[in-house]
Protein backbone atom coordinates (compact mmCIF):
# COMPACT_ATOMS: atom_id res chain seq x y z
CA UNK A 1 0.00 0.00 0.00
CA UNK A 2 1.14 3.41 -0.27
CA UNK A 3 1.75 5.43 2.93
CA UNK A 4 3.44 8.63 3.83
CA UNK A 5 5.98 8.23 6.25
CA UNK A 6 9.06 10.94 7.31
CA UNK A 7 12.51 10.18 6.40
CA UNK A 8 15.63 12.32 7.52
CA UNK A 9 18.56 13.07 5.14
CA UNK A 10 20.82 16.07 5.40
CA UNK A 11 18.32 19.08 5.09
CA UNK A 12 15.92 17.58 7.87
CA UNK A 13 12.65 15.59 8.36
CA UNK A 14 10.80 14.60 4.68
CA UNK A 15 7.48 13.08 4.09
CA UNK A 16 7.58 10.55 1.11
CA UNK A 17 5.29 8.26 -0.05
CA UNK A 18 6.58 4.84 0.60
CA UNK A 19 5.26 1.54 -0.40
CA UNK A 20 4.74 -0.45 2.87
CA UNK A 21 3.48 -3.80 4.03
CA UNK A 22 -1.29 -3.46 4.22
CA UNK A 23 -1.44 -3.75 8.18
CA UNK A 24 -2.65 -6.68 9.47
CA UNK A 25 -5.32 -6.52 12.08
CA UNK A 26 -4.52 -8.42 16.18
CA UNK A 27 -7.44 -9.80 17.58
CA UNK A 28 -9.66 -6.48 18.78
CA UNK A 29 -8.46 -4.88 15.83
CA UNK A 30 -10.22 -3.31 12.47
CA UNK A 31 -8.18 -2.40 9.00
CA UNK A 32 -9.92 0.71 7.57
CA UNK A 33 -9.75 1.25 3.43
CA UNK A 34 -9.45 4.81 4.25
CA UNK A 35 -11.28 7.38 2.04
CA UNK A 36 -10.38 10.09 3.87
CA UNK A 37 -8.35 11.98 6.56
CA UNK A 38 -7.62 15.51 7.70
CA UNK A 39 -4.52 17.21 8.87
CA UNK A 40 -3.98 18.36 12.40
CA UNK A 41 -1.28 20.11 13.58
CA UNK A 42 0.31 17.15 15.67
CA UNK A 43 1.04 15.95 12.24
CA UNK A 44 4.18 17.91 11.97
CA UNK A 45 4.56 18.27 15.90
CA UNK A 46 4.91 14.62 17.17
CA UNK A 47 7.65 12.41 16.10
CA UNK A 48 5.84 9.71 14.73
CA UNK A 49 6.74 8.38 11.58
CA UNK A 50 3.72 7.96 9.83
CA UNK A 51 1.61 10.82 10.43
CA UNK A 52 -2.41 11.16 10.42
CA UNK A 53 -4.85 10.91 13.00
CA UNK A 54 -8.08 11.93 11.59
CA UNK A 55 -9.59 9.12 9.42
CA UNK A 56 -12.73 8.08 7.37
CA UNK A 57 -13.03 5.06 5.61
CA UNK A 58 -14.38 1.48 4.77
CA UNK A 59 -13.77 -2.19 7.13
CA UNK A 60 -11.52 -4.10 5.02
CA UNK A 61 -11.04 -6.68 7.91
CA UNK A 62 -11.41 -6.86 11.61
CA UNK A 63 -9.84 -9.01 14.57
CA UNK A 64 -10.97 -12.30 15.54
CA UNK A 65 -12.73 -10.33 18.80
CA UNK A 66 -13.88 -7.30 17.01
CA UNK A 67 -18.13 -7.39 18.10
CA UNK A 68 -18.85 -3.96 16.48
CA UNK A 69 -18.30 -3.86 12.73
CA UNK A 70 -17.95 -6.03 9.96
CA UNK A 71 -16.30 -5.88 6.28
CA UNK A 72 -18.01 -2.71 4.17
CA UNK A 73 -18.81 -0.76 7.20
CA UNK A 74 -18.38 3.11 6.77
CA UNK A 75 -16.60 4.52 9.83
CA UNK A 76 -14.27 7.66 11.02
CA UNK A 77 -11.79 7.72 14.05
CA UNK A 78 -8.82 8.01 14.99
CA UNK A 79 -5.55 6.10 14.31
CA UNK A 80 -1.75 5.90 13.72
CA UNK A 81 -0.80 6.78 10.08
CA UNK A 82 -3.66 7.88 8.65
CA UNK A 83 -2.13 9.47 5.53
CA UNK A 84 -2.14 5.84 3.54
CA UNK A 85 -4.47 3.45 1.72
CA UNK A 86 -5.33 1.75 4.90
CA UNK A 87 -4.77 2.24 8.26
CA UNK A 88 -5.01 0.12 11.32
CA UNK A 89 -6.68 0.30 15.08
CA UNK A 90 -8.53 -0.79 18.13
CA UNK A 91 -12.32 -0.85 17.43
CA UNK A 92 -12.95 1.11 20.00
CA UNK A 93 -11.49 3.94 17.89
CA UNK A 94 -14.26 3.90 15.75
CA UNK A 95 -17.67 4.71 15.28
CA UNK A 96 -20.42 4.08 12.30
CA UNK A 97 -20.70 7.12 9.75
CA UNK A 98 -24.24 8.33 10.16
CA UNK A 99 -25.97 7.62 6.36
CA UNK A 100 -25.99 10.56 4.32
CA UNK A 101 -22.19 11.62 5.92
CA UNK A 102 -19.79 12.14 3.63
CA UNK A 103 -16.44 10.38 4.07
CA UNK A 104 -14.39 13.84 3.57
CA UNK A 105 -17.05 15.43 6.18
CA UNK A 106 -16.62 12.48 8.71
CA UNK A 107 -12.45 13.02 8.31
CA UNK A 108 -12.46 16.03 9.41
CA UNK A 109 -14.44 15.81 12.39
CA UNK A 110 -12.26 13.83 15.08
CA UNK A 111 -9.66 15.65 16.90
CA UNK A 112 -11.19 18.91 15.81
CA UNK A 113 -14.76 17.82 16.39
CA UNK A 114 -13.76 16.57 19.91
CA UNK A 115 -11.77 19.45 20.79
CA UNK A 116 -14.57 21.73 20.65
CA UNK A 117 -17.01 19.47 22.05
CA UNK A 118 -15.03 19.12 25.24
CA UNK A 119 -13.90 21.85 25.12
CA UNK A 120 -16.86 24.04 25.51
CA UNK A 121 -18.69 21.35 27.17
CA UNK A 122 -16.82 19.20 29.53
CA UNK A 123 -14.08 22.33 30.26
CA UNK A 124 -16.05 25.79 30.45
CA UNK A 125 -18.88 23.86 31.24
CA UNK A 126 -20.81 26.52 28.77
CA UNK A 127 -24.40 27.08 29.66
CA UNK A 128 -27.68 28.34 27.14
CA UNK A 129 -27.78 32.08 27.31
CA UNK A 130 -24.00 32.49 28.45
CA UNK A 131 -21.04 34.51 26.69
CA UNK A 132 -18.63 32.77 24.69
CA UNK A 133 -15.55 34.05 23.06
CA UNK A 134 -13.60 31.57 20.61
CA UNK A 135 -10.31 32.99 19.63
CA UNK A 136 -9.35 31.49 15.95
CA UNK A 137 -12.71 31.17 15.15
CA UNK A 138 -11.80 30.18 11.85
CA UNK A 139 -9.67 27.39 12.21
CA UNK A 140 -9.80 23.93 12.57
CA UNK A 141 -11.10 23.70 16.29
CA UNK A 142 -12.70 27.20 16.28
CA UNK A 143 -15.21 26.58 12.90
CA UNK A 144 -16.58 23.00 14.92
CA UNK A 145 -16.52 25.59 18.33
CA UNK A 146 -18.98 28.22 17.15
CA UNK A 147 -21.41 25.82 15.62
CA UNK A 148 -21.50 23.81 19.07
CA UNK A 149 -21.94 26.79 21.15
CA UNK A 150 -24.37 28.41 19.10
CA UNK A 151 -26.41 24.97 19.62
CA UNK A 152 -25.47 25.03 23.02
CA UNK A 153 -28.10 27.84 23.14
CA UNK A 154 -24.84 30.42 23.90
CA UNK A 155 -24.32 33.80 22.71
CA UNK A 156 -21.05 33.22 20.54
CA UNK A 157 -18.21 36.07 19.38
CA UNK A 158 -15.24 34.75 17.04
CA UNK A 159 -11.96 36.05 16.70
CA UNK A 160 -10.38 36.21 13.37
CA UNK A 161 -8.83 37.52 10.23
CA UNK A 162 -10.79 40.40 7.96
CA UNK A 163 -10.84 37.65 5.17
CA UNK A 164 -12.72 35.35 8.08
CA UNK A 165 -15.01 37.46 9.22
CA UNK A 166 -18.20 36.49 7.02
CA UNK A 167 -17.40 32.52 7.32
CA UNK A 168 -17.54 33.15 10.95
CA UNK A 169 -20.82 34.90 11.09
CA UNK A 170 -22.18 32.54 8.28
CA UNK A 171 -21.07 29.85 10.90
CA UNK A 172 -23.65 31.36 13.47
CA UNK A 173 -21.55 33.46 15.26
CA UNK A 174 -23.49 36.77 17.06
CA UNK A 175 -20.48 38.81 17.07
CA UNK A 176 -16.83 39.10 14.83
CA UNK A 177 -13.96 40.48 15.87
CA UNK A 178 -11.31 41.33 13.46
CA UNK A 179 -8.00 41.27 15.09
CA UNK A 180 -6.56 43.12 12.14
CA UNK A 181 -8.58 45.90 13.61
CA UNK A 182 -9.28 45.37 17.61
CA UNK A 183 -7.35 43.23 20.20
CA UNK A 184 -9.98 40.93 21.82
CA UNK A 185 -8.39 42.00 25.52
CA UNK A 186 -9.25 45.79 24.96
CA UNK A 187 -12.93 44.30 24.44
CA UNK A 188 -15.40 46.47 27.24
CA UNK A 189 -17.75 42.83 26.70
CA UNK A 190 -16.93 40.19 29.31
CA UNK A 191 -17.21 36.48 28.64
CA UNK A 192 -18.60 33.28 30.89
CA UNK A 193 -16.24 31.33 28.91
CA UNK A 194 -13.22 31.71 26.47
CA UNK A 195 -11.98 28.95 24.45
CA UNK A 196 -8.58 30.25 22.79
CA UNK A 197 -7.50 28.21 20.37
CA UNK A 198 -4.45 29.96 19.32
CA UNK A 199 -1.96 30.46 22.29
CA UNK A 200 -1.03 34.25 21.15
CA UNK A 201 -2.26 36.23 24.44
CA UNK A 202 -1.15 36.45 27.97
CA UNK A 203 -3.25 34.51 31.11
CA UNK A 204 -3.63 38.48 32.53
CA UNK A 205 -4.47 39.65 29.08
CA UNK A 206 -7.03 37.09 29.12
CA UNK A 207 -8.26 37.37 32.33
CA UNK A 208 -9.49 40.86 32.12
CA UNK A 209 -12.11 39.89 29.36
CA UNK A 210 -13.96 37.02 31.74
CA UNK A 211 -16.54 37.82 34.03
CA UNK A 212 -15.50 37.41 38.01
CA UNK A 213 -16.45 33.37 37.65
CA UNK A 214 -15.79 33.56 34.02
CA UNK A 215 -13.39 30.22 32.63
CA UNK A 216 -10.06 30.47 29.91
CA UNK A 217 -9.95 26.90 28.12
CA UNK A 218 -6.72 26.50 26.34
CA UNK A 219 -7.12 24.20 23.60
CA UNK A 220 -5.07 21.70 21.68
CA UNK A 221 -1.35 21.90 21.46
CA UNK A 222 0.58 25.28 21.43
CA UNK A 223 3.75 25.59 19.12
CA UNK A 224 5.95 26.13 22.41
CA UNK A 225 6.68 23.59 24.82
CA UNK A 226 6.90 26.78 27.64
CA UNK A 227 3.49 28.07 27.13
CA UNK A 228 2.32 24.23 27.46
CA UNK A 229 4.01 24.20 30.96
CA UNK A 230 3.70 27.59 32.31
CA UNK A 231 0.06 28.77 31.03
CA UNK A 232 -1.85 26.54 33.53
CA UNK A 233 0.68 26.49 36.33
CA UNK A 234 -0.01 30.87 36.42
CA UNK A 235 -4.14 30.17 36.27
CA UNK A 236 -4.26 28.05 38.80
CA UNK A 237 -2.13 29.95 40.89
CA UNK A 238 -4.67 32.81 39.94
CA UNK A 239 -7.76 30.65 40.26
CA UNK A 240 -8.21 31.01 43.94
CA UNK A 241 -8.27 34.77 43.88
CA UNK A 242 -9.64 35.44 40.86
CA UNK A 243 -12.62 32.60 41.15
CA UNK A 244 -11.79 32.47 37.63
CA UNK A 245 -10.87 29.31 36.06
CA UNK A 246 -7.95 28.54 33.34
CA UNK A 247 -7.46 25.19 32.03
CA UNK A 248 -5.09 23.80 29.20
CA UNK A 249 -6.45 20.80 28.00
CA UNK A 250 -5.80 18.32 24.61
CA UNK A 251 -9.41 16.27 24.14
CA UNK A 252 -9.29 12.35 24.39
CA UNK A 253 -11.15 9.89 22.08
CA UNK A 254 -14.74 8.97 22.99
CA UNK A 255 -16.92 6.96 20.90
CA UNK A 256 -19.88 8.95 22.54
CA UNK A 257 -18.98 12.02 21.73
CA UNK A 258 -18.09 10.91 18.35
CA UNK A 259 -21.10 9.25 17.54
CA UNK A 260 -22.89 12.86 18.90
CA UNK A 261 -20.78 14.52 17.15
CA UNK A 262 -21.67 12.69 13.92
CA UNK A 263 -25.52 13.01 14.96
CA UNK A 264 -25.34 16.94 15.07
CA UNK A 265 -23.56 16.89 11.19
CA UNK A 266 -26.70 14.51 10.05
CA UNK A 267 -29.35 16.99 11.88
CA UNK A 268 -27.48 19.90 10.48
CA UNK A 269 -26.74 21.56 13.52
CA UNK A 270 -22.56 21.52 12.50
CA UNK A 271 -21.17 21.52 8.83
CA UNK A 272 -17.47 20.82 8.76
CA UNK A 273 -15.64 23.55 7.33
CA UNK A 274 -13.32 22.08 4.49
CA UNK A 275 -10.22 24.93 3.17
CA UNK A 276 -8.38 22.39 0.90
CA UNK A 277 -8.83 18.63 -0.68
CA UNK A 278 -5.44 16.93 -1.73
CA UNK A 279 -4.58 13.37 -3.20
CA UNK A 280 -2.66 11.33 -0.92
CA UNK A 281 0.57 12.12 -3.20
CA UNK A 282 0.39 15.77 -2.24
CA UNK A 283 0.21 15.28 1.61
CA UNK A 284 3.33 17.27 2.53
CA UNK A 285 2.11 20.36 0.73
CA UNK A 286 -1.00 19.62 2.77
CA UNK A 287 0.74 19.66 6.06
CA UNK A 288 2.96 22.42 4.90
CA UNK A 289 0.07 24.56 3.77
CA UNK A 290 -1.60 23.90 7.57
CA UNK A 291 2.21 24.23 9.11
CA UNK A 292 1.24 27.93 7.78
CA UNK A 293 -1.53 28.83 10.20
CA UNK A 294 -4.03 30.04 7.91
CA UNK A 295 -6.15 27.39 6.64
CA UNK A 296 -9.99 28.05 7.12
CA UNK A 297 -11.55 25.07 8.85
CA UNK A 298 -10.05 21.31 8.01
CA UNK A 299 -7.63 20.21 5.39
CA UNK A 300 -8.74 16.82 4.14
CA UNK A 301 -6.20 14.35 2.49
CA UNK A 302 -8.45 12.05 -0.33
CA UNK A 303 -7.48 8.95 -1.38
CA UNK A 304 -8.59 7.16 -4.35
């Protein structure tokens, strides 16, 4: 099968596209024909060797324990070296693609889709008729975040680029701010919850836009290992005084929240935003083009 996997030579780390061995699945195991997958920036950031998390595909063949699928089944999950023709994992990584879900919708959903969900839900514990603020409204995370607030019953304002600004409002969102134009932390409004997606503001800075009881979520994985270490070590410090709440957090699999998570795309109540499709051959311009921090919504990977 063909797989991308990274190499070293001279210059650095390379992704090539490498024949390799079709995986072969252990006894609670399922091997996925895989259709599609997205690009999440732990692609480039962890040192695995065959990148791709986010996948969508068809059962090929399952382990001799596997109770929940069968060959032909559509599913999406997560896995190790999802940038391939088929890719490998537990069953419990899985769940069924709700009929009518595209495969390329259903890639992009999982760490994203998750993210977002817990995020808002499970972190800032957001509430109907509270103040939300997403900052990077328009990316991966934050397109999924103001589709769940806003049916979460909340009153949503996203942070982004000018060139953002009407995807974000078409996405629901009550309020845009264009940080071209205004810094969110000079913003009079006060939040119950912030879910900052982007790592490019100060836990004071922050702080002054929540309400006295209002909670900073930190999402995902931020580009330097110090702010991973130091942002929540300074809010909980703060926390006490403040009441206020800061949490950095990276979302885990759950097959519930997947399967909701699929739901809400059926009922219409999210639409994965989708920036760019590439073939499998073109998947390090695909992480390279993400690598550049500007991609609206998901980059999907397609494979024939």
């Amino acid at each position: 099968m063909k797989a991308a996997i990274y190499t070293k030579n001279k210059s650095g780390k390379v992704l090539e596209i490498r024949e390799l061995e079709q995986p072969v699945p252990k006894d609670k195991e399922v091997v996925v024909r895989v259709r599609a997958a997205s690009v999440n920036p732990l692609d480039w950031r962890m040192k695995n060797r065959r990148p791709g998390v986010d996948v969508a595909g068809q059962v090929v063949t399952v382990g001799k324990m596997v109770t929940r699928f069968a060959p032909g089944d559509a599913v999406f999950g997560l896995c190790k070296g999802a940038f391939a023709e088929y890719a490998c994992a537990m069953e419990d990584k899985f769940v069924a693609i709700p009929e009518g879900v595209t495969f390329e919708l259903a890639a992009a959903v999982p760490v994203a889709g998750l993210t977002a969900l817990q995020g808002l839900r499970d972190k800032g514990h957001l509430k109907p008729g509270q103040k939300v603020l997403i900052n990077g409204a328009a990316g991966g995370v934050g397109t999924f975040a103001v589709q769940i607030a806003k049916s979460f019953g909340a009153n949503v304002t996203g942070v982004c680029s000018t060139k953002n600004v009407e995807l974000v409002r078409s996405l629901g969102a009550d309020r845009v701010i264009d940080y071209t134009q205004q810094d969110f932390t000079q913003d009079s409004e006060r939040y119950d919850v912030l879910l900052d997606n982007v790592a490019n503001r100060t836990l004071s800075a922050m702080k002054g836009v929540l309400t006295p009881k209002g909670k900073c979520v930190m999402a995902g994985a931020p580009k330097e290992l110090w702010a991973v270490l130091s942002r929540p070590v300074k809010g909980f410090v703060w926390s006490p005084f403040l009441r206020q709440e800061f949490r950095f957090f990276i979302a885990k699999m759950n097959r519930g929240d997947l399967t909701t998570l699929g739901g809400m795309i059926k009922a219409g109540k999210i639409t994965p935003v989708i920036d760019r499709r590439y073939p499998l051959a073109e998947t390090a311009a695909a992480i390279a083009y993400v690598e550049e921090g500007h991609a609206r919504g998901k980059v999907v990977i397609t494979v024939e």
